[in-house]
ModelCIF file with pLDDT and N, C-alpha, C, O atoms, coordinates in Angstrom:
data_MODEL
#
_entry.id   MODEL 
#
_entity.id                         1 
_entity.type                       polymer 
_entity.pdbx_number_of_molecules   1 
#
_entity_poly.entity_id                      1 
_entity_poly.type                           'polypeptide(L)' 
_entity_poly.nstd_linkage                   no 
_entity_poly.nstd_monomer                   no 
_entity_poly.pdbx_seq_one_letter_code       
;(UNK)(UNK)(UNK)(UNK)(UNK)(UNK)(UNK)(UNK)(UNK)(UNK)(UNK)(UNK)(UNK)(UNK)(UNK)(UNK)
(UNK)(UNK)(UNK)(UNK)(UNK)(UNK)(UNK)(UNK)(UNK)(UNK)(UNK)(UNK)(UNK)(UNK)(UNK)(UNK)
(UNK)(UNK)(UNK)(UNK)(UNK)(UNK)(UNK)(UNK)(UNK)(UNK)(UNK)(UNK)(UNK)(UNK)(UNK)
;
_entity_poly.pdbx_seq_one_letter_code_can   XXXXXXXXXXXXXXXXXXXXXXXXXXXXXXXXXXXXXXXXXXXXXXX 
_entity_poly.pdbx_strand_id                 A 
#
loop_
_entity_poly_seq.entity_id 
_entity_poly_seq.num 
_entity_poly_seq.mon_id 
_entity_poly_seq.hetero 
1 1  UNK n 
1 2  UNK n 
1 3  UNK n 
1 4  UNK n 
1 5  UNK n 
1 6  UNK n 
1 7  UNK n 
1 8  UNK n 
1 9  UNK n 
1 10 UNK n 
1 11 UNK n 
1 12 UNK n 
1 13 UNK n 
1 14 UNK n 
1 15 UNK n 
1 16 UNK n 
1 17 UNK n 
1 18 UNK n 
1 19 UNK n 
1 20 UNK n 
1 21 UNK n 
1 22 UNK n 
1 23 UNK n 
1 24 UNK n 
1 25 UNK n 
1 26 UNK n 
1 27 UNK n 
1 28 UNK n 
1 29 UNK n 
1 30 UNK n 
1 31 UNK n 
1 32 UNK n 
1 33 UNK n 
1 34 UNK n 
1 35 UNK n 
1 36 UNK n 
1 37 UNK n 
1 38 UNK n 
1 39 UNK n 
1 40 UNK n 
1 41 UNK n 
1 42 UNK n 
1 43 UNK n 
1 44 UNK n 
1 45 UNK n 
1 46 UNK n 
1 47 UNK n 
#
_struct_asym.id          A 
_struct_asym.entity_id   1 
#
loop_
_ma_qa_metric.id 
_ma_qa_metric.mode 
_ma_qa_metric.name 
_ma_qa_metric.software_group_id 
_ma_qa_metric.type 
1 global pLDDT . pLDDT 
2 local  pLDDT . pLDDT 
#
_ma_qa_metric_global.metric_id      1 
_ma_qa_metric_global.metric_value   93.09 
_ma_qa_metric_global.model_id       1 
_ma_qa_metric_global.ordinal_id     1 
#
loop_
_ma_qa_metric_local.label_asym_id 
_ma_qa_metric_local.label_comp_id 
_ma_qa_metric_local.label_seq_id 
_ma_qa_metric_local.metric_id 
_ma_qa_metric_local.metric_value 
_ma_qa_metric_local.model_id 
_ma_qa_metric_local.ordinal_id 
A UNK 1  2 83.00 1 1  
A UNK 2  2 78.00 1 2  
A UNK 3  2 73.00 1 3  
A UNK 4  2 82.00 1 4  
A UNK 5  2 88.00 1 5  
A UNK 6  2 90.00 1 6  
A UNK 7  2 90.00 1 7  
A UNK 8  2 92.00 1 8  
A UNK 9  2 95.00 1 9  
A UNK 10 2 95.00 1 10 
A UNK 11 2 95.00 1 11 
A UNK 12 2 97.00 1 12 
A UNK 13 2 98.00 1 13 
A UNK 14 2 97.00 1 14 
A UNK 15 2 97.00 1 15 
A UNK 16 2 98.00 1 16 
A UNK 17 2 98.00 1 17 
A UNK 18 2 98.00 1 18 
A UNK 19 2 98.00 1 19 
A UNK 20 2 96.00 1 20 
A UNK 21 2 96.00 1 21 
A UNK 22 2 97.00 1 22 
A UNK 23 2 95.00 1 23 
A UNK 24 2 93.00 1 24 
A UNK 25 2 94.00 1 25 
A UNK 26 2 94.00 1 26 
A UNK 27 2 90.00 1 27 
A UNK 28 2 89.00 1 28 
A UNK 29 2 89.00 1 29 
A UNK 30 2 83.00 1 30 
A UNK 31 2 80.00 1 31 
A UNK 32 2 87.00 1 32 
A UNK 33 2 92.00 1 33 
A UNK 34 2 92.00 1 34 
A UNK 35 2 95.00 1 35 
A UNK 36 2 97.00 1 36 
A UNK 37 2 97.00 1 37 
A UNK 38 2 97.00 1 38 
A UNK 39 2 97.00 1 39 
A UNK 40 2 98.00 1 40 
A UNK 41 2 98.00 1 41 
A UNK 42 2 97.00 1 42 
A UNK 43 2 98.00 1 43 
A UNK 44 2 98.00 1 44 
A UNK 45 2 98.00 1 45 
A UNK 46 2 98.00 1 46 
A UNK 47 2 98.00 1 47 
#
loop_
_atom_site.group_PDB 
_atom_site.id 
_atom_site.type_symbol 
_atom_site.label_atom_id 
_atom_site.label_alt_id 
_atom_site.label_comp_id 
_atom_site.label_asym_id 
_atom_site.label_entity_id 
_atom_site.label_seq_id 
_atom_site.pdbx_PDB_ins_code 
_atom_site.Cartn_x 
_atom_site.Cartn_y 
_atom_site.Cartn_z 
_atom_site.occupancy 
_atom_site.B_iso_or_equiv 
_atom_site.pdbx_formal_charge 
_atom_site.auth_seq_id 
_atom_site.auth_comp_id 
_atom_site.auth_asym_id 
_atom_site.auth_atom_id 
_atom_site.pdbx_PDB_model_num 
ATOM 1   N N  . UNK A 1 1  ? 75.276 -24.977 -36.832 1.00 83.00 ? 1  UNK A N  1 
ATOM 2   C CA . UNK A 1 1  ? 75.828 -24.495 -35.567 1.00 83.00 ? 1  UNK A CA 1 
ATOM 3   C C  . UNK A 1 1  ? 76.079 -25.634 -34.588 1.00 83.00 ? 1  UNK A C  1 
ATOM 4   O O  . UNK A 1 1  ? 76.961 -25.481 -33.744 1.00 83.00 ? 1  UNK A O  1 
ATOM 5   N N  . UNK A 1 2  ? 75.414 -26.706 -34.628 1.00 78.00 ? 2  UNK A N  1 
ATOM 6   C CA . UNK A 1 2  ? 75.506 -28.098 -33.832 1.00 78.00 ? 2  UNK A CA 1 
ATOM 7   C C  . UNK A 1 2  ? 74.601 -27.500 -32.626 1.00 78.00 ? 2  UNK A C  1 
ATOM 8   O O  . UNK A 1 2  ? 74.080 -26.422 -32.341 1.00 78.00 ? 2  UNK A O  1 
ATOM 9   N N  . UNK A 1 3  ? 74.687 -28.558 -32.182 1.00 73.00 ? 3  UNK A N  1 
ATOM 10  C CA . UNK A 1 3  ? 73.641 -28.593 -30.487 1.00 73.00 ? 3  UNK A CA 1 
ATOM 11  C C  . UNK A 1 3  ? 74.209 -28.016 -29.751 1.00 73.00 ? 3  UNK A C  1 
ATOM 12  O O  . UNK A 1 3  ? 75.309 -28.540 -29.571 1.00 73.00 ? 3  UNK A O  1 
ATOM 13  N N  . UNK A 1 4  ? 74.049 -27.086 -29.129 1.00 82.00 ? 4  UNK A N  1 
ATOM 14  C CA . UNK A 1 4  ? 74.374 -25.975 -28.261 1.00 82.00 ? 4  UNK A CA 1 
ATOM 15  C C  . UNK A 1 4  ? 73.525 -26.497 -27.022 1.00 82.00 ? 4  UNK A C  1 
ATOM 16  O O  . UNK A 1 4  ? 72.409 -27.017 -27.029 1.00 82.00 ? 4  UNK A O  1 
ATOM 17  N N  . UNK A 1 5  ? 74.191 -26.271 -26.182 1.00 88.00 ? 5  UNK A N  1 
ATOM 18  C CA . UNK A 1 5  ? 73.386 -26.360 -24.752 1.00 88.00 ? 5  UNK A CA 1 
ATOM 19  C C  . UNK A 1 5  ? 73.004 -25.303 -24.104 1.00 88.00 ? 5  UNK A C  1 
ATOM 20  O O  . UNK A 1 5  ? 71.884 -25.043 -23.664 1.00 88.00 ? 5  UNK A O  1 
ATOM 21  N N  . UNK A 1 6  ? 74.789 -24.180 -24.013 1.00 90.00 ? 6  UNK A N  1 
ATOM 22  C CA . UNK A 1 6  ? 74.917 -23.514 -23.337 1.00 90.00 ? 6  UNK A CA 1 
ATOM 23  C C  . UNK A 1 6  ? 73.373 -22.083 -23.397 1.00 90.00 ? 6  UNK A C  1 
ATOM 24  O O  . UNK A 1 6  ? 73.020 -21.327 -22.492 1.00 90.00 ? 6  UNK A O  1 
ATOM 25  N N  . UNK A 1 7  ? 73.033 -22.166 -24.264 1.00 90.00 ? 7  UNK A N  1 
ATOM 26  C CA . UNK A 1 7  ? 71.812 -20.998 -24.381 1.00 90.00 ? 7  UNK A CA 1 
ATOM 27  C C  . UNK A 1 7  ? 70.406 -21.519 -23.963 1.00 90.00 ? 7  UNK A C  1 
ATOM 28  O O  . UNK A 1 7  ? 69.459 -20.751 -23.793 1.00 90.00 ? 7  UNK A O  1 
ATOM 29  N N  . UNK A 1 8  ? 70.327 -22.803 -23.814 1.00 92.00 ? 8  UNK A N  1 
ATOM 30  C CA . UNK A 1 8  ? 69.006 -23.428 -22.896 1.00 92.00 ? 8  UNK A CA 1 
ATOM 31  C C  . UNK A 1 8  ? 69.571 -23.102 -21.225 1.00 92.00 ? 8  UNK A C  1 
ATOM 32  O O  . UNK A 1 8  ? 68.752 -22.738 -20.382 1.00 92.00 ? 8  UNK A O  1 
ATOM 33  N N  . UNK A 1 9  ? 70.960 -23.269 -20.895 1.00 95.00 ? 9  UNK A N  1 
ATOM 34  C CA . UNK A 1 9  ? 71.209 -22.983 -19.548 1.00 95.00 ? 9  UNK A CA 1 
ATOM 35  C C  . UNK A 1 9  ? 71.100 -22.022 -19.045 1.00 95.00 ? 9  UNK A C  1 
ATOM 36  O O  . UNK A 1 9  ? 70.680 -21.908 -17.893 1.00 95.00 ? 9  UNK A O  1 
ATOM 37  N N  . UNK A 1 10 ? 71.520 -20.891 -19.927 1.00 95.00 ? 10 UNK A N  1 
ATOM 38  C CA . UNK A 1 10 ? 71.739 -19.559 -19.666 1.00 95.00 ? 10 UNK A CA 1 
ATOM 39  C C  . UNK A 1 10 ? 70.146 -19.060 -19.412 1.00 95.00 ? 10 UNK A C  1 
ATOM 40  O O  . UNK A 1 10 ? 69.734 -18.283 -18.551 1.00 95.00 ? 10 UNK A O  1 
ATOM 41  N N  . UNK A 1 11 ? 69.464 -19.710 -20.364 1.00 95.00 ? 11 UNK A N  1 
ATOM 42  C CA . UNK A 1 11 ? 67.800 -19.044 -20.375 1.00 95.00 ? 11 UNK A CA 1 
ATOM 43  C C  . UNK A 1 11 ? 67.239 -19.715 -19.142 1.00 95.00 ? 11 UNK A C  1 
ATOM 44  O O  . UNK A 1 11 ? 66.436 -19.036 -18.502 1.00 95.00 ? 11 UNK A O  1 
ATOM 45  N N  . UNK A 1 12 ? 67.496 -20.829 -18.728 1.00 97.00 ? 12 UNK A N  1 
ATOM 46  C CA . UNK A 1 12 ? 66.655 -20.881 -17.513 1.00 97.00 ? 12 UNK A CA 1 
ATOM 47  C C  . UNK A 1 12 ? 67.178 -20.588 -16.272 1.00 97.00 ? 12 UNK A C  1 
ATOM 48  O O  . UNK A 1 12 ? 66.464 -20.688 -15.275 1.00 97.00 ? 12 UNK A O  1 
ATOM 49  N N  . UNK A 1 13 ? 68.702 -20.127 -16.176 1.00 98.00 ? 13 UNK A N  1 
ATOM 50  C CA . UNK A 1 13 ? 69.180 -19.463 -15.264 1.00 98.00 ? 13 UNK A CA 1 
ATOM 51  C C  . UNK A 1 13 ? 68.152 -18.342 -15.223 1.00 98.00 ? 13 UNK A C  1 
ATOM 52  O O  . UNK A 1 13 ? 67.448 -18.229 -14.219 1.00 98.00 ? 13 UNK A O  1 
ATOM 53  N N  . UNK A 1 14 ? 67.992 -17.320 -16.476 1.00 97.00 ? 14 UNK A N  1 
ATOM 54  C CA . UNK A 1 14 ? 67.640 -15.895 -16.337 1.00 97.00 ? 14 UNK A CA 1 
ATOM 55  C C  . UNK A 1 14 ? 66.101 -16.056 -16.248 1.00 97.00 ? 14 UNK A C  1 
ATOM 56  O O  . UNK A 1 14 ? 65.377 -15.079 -16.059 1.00 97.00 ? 14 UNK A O  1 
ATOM 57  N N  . UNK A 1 15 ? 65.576 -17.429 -16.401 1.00 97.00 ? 15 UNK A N  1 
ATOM 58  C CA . UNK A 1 15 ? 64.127 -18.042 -15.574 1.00 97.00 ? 15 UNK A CA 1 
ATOM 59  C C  . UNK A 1 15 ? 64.077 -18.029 -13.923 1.00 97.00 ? 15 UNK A C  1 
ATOM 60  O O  . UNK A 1 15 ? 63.320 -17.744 -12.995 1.00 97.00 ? 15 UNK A O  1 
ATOM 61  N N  . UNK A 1 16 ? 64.948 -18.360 -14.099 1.00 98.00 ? 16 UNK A N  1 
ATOM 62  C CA . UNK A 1 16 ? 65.478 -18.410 -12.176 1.00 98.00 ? 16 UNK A CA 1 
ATOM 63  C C  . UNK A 1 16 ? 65.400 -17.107 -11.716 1.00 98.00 ? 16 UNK A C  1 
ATOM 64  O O  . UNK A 1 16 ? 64.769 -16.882 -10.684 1.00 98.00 ? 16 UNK A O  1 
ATOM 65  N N  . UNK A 1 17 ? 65.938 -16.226 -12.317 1.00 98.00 ? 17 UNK A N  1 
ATOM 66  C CA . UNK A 1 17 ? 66.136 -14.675 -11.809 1.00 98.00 ? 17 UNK A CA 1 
ATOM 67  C C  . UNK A 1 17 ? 65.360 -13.854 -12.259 1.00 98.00 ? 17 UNK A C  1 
ATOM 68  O O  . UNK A 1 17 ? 65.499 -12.700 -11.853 1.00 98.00 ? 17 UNK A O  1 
ATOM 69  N N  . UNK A 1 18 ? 64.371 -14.119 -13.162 1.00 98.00 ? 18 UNK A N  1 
ATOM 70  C CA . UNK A 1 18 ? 63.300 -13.229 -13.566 1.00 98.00 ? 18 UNK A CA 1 
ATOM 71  C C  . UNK A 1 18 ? 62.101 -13.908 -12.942 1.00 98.00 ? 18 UNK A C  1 
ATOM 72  O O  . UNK A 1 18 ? 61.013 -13.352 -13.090 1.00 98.00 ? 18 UNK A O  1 
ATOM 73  N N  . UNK A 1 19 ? 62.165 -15.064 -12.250 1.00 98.00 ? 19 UNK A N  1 
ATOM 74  C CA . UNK A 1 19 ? 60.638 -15.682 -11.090 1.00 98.00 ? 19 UNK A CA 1 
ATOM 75  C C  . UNK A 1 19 ? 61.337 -15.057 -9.307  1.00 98.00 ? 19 UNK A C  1 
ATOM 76  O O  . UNK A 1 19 ? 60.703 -14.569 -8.371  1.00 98.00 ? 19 UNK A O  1 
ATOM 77  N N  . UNK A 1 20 ? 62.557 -15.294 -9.410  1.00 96.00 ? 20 UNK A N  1 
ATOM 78  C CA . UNK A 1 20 ? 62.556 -14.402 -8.153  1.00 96.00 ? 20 UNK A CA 1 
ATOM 79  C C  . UNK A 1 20 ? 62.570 -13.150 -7.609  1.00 96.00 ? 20 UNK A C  1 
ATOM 80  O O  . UNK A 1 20 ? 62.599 -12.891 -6.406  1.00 96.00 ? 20 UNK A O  1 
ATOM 81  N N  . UNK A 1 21 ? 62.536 -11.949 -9.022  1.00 96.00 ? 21 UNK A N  1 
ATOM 82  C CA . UNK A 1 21 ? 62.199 -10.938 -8.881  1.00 96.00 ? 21 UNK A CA 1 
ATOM 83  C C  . UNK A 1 21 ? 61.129 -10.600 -8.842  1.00 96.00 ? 21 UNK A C  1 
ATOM 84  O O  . UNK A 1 21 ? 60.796 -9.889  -7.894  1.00 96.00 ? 21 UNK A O  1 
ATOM 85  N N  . UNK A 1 22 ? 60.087 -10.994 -9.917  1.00 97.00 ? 22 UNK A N  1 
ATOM 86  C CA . UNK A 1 22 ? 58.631 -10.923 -9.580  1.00 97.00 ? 22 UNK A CA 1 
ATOM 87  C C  . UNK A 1 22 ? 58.274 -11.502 -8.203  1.00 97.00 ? 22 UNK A C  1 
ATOM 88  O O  . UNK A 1 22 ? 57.503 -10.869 -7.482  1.00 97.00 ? 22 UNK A O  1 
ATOM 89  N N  . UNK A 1 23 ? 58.785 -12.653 -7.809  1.00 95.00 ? 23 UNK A N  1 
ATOM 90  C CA . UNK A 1 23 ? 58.380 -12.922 -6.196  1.00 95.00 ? 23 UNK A CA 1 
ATOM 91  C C  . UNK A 1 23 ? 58.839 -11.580 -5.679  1.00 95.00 ? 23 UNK A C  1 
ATOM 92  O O  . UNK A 1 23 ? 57.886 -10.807 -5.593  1.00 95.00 ? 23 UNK A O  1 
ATOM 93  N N  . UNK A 1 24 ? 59.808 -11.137 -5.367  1.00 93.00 ? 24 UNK A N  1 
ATOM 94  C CA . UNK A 1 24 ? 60.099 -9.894  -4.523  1.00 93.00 ? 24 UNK A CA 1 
ATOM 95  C C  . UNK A 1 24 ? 59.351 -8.694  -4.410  1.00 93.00 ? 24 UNK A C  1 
ATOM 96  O O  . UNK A 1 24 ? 59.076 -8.080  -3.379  1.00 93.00 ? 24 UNK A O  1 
ATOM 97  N N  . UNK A 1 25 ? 59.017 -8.396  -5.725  1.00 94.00 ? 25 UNK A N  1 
ATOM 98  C CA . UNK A 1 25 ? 58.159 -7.225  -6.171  1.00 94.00 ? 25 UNK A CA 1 
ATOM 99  C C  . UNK A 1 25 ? 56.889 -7.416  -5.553  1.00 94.00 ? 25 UNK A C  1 
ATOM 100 O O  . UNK A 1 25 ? 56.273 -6.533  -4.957  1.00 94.00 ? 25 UNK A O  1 
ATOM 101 N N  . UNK A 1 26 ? 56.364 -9.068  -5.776  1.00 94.00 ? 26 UNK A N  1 
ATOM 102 C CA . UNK A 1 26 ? 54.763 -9.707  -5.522  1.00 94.00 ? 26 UNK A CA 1 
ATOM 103 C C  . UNK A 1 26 ? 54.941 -8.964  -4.038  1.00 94.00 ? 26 UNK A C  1 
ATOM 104 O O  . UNK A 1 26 ? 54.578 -7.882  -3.579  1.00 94.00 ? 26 UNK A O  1 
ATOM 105 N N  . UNK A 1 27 ? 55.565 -9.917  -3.610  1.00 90.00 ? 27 UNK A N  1 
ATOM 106 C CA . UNK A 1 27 ? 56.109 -9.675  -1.984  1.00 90.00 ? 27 UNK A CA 1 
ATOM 107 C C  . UNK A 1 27 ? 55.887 -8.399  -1.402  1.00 90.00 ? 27 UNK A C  1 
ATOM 108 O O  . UNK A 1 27 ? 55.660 -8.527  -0.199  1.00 90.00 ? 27 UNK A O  1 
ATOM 109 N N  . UNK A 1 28 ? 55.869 -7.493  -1.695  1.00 89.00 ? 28 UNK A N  1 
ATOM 110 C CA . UNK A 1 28 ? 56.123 -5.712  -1.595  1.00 89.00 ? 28 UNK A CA 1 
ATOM 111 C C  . UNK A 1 28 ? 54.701 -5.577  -1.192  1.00 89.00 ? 28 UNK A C  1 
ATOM 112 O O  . UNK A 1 28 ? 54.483 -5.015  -0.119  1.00 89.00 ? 28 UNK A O  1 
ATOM 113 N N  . UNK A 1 29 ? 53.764 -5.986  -1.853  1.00 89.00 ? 29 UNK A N  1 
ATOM 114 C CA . UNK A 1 29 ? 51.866 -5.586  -2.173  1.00 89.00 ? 29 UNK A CA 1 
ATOM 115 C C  . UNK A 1 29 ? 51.842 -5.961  -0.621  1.00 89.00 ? 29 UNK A C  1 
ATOM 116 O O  . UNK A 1 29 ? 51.393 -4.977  -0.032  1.00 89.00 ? 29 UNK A O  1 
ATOM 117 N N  . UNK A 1 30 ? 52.091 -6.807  0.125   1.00 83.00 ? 30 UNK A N  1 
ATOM 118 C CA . UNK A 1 30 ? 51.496 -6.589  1.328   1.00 83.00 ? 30 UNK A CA 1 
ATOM 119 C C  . UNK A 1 30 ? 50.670 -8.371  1.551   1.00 83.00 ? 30 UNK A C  1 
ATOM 120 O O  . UNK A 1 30 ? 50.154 -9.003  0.629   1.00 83.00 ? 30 UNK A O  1 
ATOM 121 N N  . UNK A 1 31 ? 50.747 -8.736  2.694   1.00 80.00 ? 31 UNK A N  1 
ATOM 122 C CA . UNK A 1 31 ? 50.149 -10.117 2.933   1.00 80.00 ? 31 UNK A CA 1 
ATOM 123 C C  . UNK A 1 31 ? 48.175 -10.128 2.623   1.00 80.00 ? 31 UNK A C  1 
ATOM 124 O O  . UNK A 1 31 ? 47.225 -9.404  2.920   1.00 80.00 ? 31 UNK A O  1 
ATOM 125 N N  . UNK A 1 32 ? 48.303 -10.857 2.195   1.00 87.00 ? 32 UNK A N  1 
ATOM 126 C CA . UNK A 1 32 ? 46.810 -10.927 1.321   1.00 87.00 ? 32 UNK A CA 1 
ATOM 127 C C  . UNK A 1 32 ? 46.415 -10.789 0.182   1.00 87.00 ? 32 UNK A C  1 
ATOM 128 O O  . UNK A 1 32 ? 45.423 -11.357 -0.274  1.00 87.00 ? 32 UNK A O  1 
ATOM 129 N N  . UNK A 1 33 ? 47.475 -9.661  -0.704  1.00 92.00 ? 33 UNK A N  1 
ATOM 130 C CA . UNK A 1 33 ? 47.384 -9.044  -1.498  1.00 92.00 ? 33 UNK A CA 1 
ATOM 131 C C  . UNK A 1 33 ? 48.553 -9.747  -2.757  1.00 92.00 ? 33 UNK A C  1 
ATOM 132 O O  . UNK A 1 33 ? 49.053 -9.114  -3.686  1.00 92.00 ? 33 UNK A O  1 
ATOM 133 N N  . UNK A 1 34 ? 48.792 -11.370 -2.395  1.00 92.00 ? 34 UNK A N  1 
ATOM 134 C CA . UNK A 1 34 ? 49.953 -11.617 -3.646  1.00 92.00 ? 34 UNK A CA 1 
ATOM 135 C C  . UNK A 1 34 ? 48.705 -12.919 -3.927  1.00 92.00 ? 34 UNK A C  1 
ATOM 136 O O  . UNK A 1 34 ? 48.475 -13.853 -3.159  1.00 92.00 ? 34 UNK A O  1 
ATOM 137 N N  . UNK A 1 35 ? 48.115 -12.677 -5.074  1.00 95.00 ? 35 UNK A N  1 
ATOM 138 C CA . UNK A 1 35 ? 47.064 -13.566 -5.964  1.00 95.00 ? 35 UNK A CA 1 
ATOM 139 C C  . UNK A 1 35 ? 47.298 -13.620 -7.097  1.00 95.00 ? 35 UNK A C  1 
ATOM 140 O O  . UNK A 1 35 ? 48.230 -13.048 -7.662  1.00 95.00 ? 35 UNK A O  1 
ATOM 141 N N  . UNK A 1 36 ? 46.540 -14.268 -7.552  1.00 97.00 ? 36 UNK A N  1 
ATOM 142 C CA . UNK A 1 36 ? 46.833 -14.856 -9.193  1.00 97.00 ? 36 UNK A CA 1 
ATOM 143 C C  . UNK A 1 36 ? 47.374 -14.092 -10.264 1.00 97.00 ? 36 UNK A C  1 
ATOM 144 O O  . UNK A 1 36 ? 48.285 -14.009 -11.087 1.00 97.00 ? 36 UNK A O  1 
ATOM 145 N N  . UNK A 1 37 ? 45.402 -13.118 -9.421  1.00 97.00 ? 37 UNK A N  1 
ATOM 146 C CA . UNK A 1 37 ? 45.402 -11.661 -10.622 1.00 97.00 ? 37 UNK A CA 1 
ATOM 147 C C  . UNK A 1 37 ? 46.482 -10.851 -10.000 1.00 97.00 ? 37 UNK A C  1 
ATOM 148 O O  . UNK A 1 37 ? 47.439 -10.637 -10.744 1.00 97.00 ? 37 UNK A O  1 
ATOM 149 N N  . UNK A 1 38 ? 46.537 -10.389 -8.888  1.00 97.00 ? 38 UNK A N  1 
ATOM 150 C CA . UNK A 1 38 ? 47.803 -9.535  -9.077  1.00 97.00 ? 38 UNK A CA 1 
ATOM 151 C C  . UNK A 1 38 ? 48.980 -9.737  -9.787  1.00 97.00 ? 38 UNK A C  1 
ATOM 152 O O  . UNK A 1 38 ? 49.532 -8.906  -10.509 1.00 97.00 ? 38 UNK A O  1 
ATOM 153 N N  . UNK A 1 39 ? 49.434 -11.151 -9.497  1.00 97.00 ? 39 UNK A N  1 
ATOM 154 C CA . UNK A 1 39 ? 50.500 -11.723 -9.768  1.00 97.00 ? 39 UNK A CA 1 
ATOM 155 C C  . UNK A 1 39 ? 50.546 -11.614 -11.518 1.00 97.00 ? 39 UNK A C  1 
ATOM 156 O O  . UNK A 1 39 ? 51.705 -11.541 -11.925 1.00 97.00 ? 39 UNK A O  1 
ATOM 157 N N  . UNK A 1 40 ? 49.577 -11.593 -12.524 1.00 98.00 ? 40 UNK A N  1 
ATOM 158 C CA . UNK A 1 40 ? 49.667 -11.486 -13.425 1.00 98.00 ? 40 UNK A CA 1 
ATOM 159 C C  . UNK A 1 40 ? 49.275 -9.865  -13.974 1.00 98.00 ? 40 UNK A C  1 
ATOM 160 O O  . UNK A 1 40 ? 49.479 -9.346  -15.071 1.00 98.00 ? 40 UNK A O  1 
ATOM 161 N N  . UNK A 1 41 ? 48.876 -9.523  -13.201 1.00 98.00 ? 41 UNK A N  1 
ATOM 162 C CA . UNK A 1 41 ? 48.860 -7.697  -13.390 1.00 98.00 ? 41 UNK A CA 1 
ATOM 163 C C  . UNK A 1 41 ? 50.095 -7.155  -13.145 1.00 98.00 ? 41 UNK A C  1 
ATOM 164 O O  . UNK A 1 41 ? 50.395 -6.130  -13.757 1.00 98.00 ? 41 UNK A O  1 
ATOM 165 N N  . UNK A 1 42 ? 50.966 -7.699  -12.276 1.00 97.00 ? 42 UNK A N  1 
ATOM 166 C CA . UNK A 1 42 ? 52.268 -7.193  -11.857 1.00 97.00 ? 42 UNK A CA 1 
ATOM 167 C C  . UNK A 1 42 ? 53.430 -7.748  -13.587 1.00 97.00 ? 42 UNK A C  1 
ATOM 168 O O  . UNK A 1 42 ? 53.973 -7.038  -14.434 1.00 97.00 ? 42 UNK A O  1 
ATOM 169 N N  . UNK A 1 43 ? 53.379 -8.887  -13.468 1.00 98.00 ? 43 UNK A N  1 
ATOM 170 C CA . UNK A 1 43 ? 53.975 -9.208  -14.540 1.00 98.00 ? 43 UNK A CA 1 
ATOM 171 C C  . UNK A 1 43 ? 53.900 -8.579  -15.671 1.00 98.00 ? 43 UNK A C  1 
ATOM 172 O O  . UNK A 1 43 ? 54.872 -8.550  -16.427 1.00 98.00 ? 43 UNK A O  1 
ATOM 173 N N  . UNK A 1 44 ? 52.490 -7.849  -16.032 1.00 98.00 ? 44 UNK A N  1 
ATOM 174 C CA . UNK A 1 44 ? 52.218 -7.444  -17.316 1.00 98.00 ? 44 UNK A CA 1 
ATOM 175 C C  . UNK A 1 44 ? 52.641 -5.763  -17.146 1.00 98.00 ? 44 UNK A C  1 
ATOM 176 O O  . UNK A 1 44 ? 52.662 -4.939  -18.060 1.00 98.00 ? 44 UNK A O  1 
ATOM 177 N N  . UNK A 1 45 ? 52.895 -5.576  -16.013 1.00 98.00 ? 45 UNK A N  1 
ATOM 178 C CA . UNK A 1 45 ? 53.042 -4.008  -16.014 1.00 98.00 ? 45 UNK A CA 1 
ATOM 179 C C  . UNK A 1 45 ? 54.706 -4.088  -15.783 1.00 98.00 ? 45 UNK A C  1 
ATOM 180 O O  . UNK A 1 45 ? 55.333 -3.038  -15.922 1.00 98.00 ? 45 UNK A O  1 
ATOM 181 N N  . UNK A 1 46 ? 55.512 -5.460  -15.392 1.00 98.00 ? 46 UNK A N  1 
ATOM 182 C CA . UNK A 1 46 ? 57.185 -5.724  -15.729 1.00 98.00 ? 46 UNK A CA 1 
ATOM 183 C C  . UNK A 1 46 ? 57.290 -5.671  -17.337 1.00 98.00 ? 46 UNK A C  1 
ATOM 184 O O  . UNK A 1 46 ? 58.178 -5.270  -18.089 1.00 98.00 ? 46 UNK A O  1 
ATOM 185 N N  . UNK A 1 47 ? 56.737 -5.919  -17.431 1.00 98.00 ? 47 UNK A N  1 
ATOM 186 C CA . UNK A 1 47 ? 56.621 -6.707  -19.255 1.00 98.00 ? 47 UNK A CA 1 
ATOM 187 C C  . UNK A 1 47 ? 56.472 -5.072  -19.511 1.00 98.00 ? 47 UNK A C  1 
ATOM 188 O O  . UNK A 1 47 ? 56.329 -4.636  -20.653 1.00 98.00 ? 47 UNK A O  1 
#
């Protein structure tokens, strides 16, 4: 297939847009309430 770039770009674009949605969502819980564990409880319940 040769060295492709374009699908390392594309994936960390959709890195870009799948860390700023979880920020948004984090964001929602309320000030105090965006921590590690949430932050990885939230992810696992996106997932």
């Amino acid at each position: 297939r040769g060295a492709a770039v374009l699908p390392f770009v594309i994936a960390f674009a959709a890195q870009l847009i799948m860390a700023w949605v979880l920020a948004g969502l984090l964001g929602h819980l309320g000030p105090g309430q965006v921590t590690v564990r949430s932050g990885v409880i939230s992810a696992a319940f996106c997932w």
